[in-house]
Protein backbone atom coordinates (compact mmCIF):
# COMPACT_ATOMS: atom_id res chain seq x y z
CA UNK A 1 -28.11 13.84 11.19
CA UNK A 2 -25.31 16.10 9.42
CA UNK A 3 -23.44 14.29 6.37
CA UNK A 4 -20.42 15.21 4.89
CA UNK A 5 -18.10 14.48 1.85
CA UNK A 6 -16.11 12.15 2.97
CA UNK A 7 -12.59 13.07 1.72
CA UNK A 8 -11.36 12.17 -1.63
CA UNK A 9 -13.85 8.86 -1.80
CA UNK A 10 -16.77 11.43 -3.09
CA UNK A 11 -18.92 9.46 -0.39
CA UNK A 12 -21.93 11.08 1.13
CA UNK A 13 -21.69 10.45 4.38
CA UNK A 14 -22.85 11.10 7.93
CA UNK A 15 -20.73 12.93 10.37
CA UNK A 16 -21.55 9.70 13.04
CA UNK A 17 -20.31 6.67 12.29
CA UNK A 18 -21.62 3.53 14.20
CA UNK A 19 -17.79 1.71 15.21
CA UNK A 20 -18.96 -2.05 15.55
CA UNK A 21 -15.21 -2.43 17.57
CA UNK A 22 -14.07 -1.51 21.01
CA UNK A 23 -15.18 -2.38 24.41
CA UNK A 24 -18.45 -2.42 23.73
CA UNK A 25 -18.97 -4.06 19.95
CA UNK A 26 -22.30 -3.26 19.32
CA UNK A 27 -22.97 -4.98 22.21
CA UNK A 28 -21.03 -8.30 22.41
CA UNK A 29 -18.52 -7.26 24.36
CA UNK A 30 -21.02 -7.22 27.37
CA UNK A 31 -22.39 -10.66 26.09
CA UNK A 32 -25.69 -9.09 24.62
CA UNK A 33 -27.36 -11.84 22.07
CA UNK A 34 -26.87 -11.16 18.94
CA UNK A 35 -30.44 -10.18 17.85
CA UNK A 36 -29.94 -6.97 20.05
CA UNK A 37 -27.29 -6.14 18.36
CA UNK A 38 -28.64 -6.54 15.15
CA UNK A 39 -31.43 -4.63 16.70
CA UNK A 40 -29.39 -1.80 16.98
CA UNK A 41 -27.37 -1.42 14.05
CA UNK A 42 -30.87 -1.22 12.34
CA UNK A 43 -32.01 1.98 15.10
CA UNK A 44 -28.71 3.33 14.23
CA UNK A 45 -29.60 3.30 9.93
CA UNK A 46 -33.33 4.18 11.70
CA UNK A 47 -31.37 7.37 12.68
CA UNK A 48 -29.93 8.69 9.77
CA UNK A 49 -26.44 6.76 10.43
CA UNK A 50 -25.10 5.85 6.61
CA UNK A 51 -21.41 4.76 7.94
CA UNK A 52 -20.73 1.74 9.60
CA UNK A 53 -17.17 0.33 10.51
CA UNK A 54 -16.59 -3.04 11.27
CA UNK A 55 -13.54 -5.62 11.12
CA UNK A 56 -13.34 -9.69 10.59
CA UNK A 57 -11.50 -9.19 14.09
CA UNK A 58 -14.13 -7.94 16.05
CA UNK A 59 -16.88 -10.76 15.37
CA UNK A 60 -19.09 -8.48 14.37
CA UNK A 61 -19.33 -8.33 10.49
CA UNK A 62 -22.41 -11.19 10.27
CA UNK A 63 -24.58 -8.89 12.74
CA UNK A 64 -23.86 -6.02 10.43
CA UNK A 65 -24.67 -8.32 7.50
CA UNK A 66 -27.84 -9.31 9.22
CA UNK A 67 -28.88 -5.79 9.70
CA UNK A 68 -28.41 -4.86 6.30
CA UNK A 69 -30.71 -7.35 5.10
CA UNK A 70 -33.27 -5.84 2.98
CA UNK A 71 -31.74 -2.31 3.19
CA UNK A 72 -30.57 -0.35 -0.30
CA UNK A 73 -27.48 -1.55 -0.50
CA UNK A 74 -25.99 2.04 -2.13
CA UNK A 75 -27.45 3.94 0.43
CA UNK A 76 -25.35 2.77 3.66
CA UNK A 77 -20.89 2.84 3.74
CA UNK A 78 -19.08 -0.22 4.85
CA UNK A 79 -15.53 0.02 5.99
CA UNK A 80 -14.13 -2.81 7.56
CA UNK A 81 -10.60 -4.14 7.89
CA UNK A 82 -7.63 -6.88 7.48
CA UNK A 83 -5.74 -7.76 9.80
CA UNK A 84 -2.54 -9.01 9.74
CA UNK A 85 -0.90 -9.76 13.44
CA UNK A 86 -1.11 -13.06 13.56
CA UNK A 87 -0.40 -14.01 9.62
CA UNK A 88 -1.05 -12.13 6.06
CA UNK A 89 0.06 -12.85 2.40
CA UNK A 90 -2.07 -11.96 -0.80
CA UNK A 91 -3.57 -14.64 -0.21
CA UNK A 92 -4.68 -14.40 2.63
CA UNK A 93 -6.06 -10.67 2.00
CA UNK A 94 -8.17 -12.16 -1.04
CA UNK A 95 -9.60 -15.11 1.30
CA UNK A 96 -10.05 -12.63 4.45
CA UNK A 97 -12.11 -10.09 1.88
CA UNK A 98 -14.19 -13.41 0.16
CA UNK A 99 -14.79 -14.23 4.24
CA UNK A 100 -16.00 -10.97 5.08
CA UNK A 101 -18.03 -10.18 1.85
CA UNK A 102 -19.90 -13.23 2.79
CA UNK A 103 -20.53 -12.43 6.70
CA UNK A 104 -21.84 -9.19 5.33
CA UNK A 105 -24.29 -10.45 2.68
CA UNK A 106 -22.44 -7.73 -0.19
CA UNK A 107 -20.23 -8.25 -2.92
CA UNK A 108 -18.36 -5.31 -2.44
CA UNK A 109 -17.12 -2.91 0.72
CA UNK A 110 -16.83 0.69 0.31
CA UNK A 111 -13.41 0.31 2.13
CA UNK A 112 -11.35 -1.74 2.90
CA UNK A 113 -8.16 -1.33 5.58
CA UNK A 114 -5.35 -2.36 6.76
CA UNK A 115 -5.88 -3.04 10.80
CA UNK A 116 -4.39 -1.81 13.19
CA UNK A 117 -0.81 -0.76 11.58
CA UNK A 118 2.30 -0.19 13.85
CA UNK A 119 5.03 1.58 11.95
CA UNK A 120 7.87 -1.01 12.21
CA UNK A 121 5.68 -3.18 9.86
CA UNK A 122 4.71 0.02 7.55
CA UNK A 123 6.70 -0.84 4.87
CA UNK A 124 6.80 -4.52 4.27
CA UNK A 125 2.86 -4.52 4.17
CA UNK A 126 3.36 -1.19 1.65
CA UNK A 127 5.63 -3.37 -0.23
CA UNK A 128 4.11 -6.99 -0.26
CA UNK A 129 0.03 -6.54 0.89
CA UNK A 130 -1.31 -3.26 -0.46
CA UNK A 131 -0.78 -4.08 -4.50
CA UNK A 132 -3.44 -7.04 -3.66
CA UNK A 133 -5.53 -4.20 -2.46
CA UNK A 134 -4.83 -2.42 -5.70
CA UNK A 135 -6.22 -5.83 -7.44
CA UNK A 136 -8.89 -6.24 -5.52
CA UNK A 137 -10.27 -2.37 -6.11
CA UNK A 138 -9.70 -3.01 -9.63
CA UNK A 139 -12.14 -6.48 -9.46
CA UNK A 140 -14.29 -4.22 -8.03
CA UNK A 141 -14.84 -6.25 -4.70
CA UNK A 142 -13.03 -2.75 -2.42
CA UNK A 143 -14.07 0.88 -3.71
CA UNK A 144 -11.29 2.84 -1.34
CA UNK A 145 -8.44 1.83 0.38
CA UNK A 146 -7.53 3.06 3.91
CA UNK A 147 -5.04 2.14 6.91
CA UNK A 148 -6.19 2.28 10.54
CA UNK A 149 -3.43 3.06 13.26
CA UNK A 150 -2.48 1.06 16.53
CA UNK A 151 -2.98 4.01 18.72
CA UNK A 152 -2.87 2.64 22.49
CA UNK A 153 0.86 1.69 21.24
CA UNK A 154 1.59 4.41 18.71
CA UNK A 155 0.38 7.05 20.30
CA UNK A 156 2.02 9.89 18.51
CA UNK A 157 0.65 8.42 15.06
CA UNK A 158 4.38 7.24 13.71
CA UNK A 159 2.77 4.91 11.08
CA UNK A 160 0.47 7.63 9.80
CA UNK A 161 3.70 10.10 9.17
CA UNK A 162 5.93 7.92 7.98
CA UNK A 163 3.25 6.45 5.34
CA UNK A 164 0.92 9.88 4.46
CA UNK A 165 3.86 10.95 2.38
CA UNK A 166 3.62 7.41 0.08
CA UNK A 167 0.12 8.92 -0.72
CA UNK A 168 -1.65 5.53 -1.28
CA UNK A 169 -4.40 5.46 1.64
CA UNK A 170 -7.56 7.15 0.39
CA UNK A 171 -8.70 6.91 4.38
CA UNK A 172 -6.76 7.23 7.72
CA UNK A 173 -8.53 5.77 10.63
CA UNK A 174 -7.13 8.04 13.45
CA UNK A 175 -7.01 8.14 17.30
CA UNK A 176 -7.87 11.45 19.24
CA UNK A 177 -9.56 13.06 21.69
CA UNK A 178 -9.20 16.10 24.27
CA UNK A 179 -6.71 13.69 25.85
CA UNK A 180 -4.84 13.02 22.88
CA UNK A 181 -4.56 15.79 20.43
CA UNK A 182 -1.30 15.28 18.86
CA UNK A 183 -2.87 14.04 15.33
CA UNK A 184 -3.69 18.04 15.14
CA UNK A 185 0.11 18.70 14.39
CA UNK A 186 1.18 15.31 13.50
CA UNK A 187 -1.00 14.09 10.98
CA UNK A 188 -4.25 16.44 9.99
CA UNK A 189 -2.38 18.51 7.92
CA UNK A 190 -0.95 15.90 5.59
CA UNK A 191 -4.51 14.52 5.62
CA UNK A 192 -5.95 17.63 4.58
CA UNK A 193 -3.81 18.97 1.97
CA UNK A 194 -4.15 15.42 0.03
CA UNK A 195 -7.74 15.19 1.27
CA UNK A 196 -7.79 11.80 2.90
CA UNK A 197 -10.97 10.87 4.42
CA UNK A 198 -10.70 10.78 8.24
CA UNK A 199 -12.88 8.66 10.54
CA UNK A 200 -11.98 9.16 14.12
CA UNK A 201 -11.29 6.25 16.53
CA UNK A 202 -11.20 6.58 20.76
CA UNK A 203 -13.26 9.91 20.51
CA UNK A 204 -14.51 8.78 23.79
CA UNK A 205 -13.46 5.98 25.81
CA UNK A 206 -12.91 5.36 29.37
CA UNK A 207 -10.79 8.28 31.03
CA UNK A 208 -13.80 10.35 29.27
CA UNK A 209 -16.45 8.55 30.40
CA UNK A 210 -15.40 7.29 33.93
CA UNK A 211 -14.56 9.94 36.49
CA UNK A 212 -11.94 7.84 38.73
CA UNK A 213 -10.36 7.12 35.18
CA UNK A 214 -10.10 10.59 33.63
CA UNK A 215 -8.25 11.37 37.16
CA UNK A 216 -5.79 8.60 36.79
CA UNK A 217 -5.28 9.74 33.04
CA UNK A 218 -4.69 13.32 34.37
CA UNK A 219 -2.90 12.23 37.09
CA UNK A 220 -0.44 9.95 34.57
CA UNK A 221 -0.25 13.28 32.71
CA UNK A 222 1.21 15.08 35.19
CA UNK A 223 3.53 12.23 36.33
CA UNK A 224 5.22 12.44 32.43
CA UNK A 225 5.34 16.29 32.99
CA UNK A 226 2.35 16.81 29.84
CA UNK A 227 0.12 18.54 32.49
CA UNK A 228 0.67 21.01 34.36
CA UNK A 229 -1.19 20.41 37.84
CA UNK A 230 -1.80 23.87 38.67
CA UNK A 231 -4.35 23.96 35.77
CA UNK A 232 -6.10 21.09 36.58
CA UNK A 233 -8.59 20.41 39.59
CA UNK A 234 -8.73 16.64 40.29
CA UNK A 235 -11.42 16.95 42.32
CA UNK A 236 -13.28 18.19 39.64
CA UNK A 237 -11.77 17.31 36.69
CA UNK A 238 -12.41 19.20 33.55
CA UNK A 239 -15.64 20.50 35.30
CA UNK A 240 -15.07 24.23 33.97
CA UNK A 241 -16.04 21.88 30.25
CA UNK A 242 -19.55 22.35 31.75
CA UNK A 243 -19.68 24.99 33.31
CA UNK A 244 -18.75 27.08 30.84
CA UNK A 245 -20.26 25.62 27.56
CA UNK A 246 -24.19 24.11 27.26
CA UNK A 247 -22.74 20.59 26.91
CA UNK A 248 -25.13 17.63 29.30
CA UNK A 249 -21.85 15.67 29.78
CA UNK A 250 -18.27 15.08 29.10
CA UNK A 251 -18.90 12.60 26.87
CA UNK A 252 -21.20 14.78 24.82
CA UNK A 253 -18.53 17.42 24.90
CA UNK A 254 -15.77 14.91 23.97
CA UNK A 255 -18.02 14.16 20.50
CA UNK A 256 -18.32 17.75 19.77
CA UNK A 257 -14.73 18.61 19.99
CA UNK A 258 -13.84 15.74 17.87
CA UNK A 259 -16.82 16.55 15.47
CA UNK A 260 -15.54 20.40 14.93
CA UNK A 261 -11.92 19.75 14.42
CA UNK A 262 -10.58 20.68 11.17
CA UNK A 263 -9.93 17.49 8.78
CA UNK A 264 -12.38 15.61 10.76
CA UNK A 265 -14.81 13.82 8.53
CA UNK A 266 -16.56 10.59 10.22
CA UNK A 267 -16.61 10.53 14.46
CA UNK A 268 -17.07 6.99 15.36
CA UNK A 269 -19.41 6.04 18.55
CA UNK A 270 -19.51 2.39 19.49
CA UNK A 271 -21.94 1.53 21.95
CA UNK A 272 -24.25 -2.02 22.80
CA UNK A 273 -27.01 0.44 24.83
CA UNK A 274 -29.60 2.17 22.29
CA UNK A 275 -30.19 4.81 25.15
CA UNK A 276 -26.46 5.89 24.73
CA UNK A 277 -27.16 5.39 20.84
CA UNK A 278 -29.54 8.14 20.67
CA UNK A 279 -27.33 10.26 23.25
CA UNK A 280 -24.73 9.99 21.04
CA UNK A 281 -26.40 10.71 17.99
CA UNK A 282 -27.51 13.80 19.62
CA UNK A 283 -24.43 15.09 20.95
CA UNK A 284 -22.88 14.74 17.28
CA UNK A 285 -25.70 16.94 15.73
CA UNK A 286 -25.43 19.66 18.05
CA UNK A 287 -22.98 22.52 17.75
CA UNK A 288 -19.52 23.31 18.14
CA UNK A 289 -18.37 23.94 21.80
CA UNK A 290 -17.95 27.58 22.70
CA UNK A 291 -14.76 28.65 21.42
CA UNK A 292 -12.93 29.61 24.74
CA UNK A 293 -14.01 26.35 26.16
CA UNK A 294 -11.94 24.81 22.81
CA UNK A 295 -9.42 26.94 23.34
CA UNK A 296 -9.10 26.17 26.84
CA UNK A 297 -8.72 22.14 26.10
CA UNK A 298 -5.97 22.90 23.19
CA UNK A 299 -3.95 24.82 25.52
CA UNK A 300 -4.28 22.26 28.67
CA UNK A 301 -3.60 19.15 26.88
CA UNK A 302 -1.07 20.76 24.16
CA UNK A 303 1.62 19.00 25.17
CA UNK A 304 -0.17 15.62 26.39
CA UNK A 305 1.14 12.16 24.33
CA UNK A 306 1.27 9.50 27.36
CA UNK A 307 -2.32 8.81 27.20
CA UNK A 308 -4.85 7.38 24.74
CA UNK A 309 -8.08 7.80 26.71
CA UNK A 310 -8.57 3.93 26.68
């Protein structure tokens, strides 16, 4: 396992990040018992994995406590998030963090985020939520602060460039992928210059791990005019990825070309199978795709924004 500095948090941390969300939530979204799932949180930590992201929405937070249990508390990075949809005030951020520092056994999270942030409610939550964060970091119950996106409905990352410039968020949880590569242009440069910590969400989901799927993504593509179908085979879609790289899979060239993009800190890799744990663990420690075959995926998808990969 590679580990990296994770942005302006100082934070030692590895390059994989187990994402205890998505379809899969460690395994509950299949309806796995929960002692799997505690099971393999632990294999992941086993593995080297230091970073795990959770949320109070995802159910998930008292399986991560319970795999923590007995494990050097300094050594391993929390994040997990607010949300707000349904109803937020500050006080309802300070109970939500008590709630979640008990689920997880701690008395502190590394950081702590805003969920799931669309940008027409940006600025009220700027204005009225995030000086409880401020409060709370100073109590020492949050070390960071950091705002996740709603990416299957913002999917040209509005929130993030509209609230980057305010230059409060000391991590950015971002959507991309080969299908999705507009946070290149849109966001990763702001990031960068004001060295935000980055931990990428939808790396791989569906369209990139389902074939009929990544053909109805490509084909939606085309259909918004973001494609252009004489570059694209849909009876073998995105095969020349293998055959012209030493990647096993798309999937494990989907990690690797999130991995390697500049301003990239933390890939995240949800998962409920321990076989695909290890697969993915693998495919983030290898190296960079060949550069032509990068090349080759900038250029096809450059001007692709209708899709999320979901």
């Amino acid at each position: 396992m590679d580990y990296v500095t994770f942005g302006r948090t100082g934070l030692r941390v590895s390059v994989m990040g187990l994402g205890c969300g998505g379809p899969s939530r460690i395994g509950q979204g299949s309806g796995q018992d929960e002692s799997a799932s505690i099971a393999l949180v632990r294999r992941a930590l086993d593995a080297g994995v230091n970073f795990i992201d959770t949320a109070e929405a995802y159910g998930t937070e008292a399986m991560v406590g319970a795999a923590l249990h007995g494990v050097d508390r300094h050594k391993v990075v929390i994040s997990t998030k607010k949300s707000y949809r349904k109803e937020i005030s500050p006080a309802l951020v300070r109970q939500g963090l008590e709630e979640s520092l008990r689920r997880l056994r701690t008395d502190y999270v590394d950081i702590y985020n805003l969920h799931g942030v669309g940008p027409e409610d940006y600025g009220r939550l700027r204005d009225e939520i995030l000086p409880t964060f401020f409060q709370l970091r100073d109590e020492g119950k949050i070390r960071f602060i950091g705002v996740s996106e709603m990416f299957n409905e913002d999917k040209t990352h509005q929130m993030l460039i509209d609230s980057l410039p305010d230059n409060v968020w000391d991590v950015a949880m971002i959507g991309f992928n080969i299908l999705n590569q507009t946070a290149r242009n849109q966001v990763f440069g702001q990031t960068q210059a004001q060295n935000v910590a980055v931990q990428i969400m939808f790396a791989v989901r569906r369209s990139l791990s389902q074939r009929d799927k990544l053909v109805e993504a490509l084909q939606t593509l085309i259909d918004a005019g973001q494609l252009d179908p004489t570059e694209v085979d849909l009876t073998n879609p995105l095969g020349f990825v293998l055959e012209e790289s030493d990647a096993t899979s798309l999937v494990d060239a989907a990690y690797r070309f999130c991995r390697y993009e500049p301003g990239v800190h933390v890939v995240l890799s949800g998962t409920g199978n321990p076989a695909h744990l290890q697969a993915n663990i693998e495919s983030l420690s290898r190296p960079p795709l060949p550069e032509p075959v990068v090349q080759k995926l900038r250029h096809l998808f450059r001007n692709a924004s209708a899709v999320t990969g979901q």
